[in-house]
Protein backbone atom coordinates (compact mmCIF):
# COMPACT_ATOMS: atom_id res chain seq x y z
CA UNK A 1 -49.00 45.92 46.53
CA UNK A 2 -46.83 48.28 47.92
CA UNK A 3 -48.09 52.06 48.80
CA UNK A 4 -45.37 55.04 47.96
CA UNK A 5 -45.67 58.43 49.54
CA UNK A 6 -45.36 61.46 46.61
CA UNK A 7 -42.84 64.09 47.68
CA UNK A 8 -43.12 65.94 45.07
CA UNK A 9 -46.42 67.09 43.37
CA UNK A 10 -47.37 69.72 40.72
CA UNK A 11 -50.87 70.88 39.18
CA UNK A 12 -50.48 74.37 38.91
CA UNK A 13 -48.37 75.89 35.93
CA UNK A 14 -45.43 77.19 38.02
CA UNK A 15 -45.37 74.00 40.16
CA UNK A 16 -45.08 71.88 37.07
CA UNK A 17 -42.61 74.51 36.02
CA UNK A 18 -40.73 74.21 39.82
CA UNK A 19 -41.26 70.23 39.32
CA UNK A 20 -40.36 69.67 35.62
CA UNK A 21 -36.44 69.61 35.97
CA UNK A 22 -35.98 67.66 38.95
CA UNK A 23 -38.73 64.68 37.46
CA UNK A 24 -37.92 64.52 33.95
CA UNK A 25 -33.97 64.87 34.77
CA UNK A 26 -33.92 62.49 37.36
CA UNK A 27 -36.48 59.79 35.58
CA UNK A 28 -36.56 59.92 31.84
CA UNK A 29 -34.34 57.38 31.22
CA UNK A 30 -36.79 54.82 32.84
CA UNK A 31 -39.03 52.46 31.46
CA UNK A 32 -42.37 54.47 30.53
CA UNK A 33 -45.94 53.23 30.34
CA UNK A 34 -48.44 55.25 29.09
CA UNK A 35 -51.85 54.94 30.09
CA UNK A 36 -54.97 56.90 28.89
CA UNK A 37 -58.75 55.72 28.50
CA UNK A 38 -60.33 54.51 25.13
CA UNK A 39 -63.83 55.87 24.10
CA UNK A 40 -65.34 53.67 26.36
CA UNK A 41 -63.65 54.59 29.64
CA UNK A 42 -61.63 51.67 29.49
CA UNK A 43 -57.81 51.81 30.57
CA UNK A 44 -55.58 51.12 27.87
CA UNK A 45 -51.66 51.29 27.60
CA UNK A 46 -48.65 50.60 25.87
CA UNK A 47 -44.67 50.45 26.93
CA UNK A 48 -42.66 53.42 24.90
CA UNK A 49 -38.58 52.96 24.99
CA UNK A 50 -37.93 56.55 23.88
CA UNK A 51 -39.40 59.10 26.11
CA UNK A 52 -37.96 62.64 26.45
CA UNK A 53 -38.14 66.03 28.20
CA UNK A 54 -38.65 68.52 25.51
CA UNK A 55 -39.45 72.33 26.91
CA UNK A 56 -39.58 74.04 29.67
CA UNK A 57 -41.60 76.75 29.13
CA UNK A 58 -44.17 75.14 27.87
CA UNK A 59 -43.54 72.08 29.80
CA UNK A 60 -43.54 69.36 26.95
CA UNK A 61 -42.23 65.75 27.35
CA UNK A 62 -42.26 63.72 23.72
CA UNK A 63 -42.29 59.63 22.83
CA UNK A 64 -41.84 57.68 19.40
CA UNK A 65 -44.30 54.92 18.96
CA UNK A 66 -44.26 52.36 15.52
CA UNK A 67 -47.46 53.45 13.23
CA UNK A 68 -48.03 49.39 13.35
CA UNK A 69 -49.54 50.40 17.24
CA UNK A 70 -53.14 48.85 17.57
CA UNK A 71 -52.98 50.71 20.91
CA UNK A 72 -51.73 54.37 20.18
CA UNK A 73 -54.94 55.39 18.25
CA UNK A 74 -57.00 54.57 21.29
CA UNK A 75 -54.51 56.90 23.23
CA UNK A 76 -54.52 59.62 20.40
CA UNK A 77 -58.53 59.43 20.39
CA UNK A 78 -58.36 60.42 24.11
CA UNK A 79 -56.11 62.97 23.46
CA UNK A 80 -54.21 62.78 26.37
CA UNK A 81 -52.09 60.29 28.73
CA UNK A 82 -49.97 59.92 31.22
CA UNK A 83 -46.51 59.04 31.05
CA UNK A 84 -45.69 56.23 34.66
CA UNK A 85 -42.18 56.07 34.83
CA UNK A 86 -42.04 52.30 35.97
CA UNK A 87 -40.07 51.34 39.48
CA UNK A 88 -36.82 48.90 39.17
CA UNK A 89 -39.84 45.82 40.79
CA UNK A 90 -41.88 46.62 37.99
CA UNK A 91 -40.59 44.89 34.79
CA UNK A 92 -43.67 42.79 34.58
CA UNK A 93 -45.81 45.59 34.45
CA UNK A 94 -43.50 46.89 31.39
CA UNK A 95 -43.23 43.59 29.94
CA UNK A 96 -47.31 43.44 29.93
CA UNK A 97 -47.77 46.89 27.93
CA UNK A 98 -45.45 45.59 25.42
CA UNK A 99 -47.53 42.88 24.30
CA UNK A 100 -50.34 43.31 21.43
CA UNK A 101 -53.83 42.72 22.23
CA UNK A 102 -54.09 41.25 26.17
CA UNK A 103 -56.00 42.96 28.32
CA UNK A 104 -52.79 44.85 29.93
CA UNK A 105 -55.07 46.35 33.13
CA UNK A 106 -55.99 42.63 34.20
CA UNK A 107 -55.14 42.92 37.76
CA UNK A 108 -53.45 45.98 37.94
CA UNK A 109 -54.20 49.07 40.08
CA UNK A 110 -54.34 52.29 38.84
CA UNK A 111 -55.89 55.57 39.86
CA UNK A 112 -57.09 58.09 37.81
CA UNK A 113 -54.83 61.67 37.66
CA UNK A 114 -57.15 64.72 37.82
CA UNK A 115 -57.62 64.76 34.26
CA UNK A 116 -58.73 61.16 34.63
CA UNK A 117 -56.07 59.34 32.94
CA UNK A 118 -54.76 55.86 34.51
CA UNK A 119 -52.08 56.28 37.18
CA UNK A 120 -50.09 53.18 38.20
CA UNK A 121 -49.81 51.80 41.88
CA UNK A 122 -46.58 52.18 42.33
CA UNK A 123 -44.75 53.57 39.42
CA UNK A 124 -41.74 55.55 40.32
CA UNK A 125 -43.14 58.77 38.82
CA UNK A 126 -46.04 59.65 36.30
CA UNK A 127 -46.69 63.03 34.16
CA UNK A 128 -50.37 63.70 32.97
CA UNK A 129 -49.98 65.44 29.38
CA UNK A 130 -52.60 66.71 26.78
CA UNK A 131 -51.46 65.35 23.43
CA UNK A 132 -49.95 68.58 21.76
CA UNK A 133 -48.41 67.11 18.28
CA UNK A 134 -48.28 63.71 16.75
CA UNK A 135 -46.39 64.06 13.89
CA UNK A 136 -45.30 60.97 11.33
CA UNK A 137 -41.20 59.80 11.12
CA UNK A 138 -39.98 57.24 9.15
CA UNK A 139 -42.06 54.64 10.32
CA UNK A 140 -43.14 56.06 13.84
CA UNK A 141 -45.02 58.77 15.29
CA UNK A 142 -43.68 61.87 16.97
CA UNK A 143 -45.85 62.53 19.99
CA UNK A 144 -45.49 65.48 21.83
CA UNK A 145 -47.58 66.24 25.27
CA UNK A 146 -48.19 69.21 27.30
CA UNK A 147 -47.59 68.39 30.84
CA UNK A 148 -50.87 69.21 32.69
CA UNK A 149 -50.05 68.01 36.21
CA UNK A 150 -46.88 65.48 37.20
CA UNK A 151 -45.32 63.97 40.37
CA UNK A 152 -42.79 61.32 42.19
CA UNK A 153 -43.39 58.91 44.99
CA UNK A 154 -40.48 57.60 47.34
CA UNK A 155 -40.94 54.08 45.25
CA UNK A 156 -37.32 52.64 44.46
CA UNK A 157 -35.03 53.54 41.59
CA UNK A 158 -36.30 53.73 37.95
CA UNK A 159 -36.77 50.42 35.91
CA UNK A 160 -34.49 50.98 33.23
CA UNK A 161 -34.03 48.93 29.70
CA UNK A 162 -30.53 48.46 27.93
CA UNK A 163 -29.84 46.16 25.44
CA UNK A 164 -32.79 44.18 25.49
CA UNK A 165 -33.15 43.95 28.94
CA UNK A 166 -34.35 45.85 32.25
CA UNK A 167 -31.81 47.23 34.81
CA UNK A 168 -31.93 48.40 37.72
CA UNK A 169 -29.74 51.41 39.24
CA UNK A 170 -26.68 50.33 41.51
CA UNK A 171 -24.38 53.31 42.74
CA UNK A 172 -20.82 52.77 41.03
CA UNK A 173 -18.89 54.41 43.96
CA UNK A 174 -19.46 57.21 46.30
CA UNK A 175 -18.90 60.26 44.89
C-alpha cells in the first residue's frame, strides 16, 4: 500500500476555514466514500456520486444518498463521517462501497480521524463532518455535514466517475 504525505491539514475552525476552498474546489468532483462507525465500533461505508461544498462560514459539505441505503442509517446513527475523496488507483475501493451487504473494510486500511471516524490509506483527500441535516427528496436523503477537521495528501489525481465509469485526470494542454 502506498503511504502519501498530507500538505495540507486543518482542525482548528480558521484552518478548516483557510483549508475549505482549496480541498473542496480542487476535489469535489471525485469519487467519495464515506466512512463512519456503526454502534458497535465497526467501520462501515458506502460510495456517494453527488458530493458538494455547501458554506463557508459554517464550513458545510452535503451528499444525496437513495432512502433504499441499508448502510446510511448505520452512518446517520453515528452521527458523523468522513467524506475520502478516492485517488485515480482507487476504483476498487469505490467499486467495493457500492455494493450492498459485503463486508466493504475486508482488507482495507483505514485510520481513525480525531473524531474517530474511518480514514482511508491512501485516499486523495478526506473531510471529517458532524451530520448537521438529513433531510428527505424525492426518493433520497439530503445530508448535510459540518466539517470538523479535513485534509489532502500528495496521493495522485482524484478518481473521478462519468458516465458509468471512473476517470482519471489527464491535462488537455498547457495552459
Amino acid at each position: 500500500m502506498r503511504t502519501t504525505t498530507p500538505h495540507i491539514s486543518a482542525t482548528t475552525p480558521d484552518e478548516i476555514r483557510d483549508a475549505y476552498r482549496t480541498v473542496l474546489g480542487k476535489f469535489c468532483t471525485g469519487v467519495v466514500a464515506v466512512t463512519a462507525l456503526d454502534d458497535t465500533g465497526n467501520p462501515v461505508g458506502l460510495t456517494v456520486g453527488s458530493f458538494s461544498s455547501v458554506s463557508l462560514d459554517p464550513a458545510l459539505v452535503a451528499f444525496f444518498v437513495g432512502q433504499g441505503s441499508t448502510t446510511f442509517p448505520k452512518v446517520a446513527a453515528h452521527g458523523r463521517f468522513c467524506a475520502n475523496i478516492l485517488a485515480a488507483d482507487q476504483h476498487d475501493l469505490g467499486r467495493t462501497f457500492a455494493r450492498s451487504g459485503a463486508d466493504k473494510f475486508r482488507g482495507i486500511d483505514w485510520t481513525p480521524t480525531n473524531a474517530g471516524s474511518p480514514r482511508l490509506t491512501g485516499a486523495h483527500a478526506w473531510i471529517d463532518c458532524d451530520i448537521d441535516l438529513v433531510q428527505p427528496v424525492g426518493d433520497h436523503d439530503l445530508v448535510v455535514g459540518r466539517v470538523v477537521e479535513l485534509g489532502a495528501t500528495d496521493a495522485q489525481d482524484p478518481l473521478l466517475f462519468y458516465t458509468s465509469t471512473f476517470h482519471q485526470l489527464s491535462a488537455a494542454s498547457p495552459a
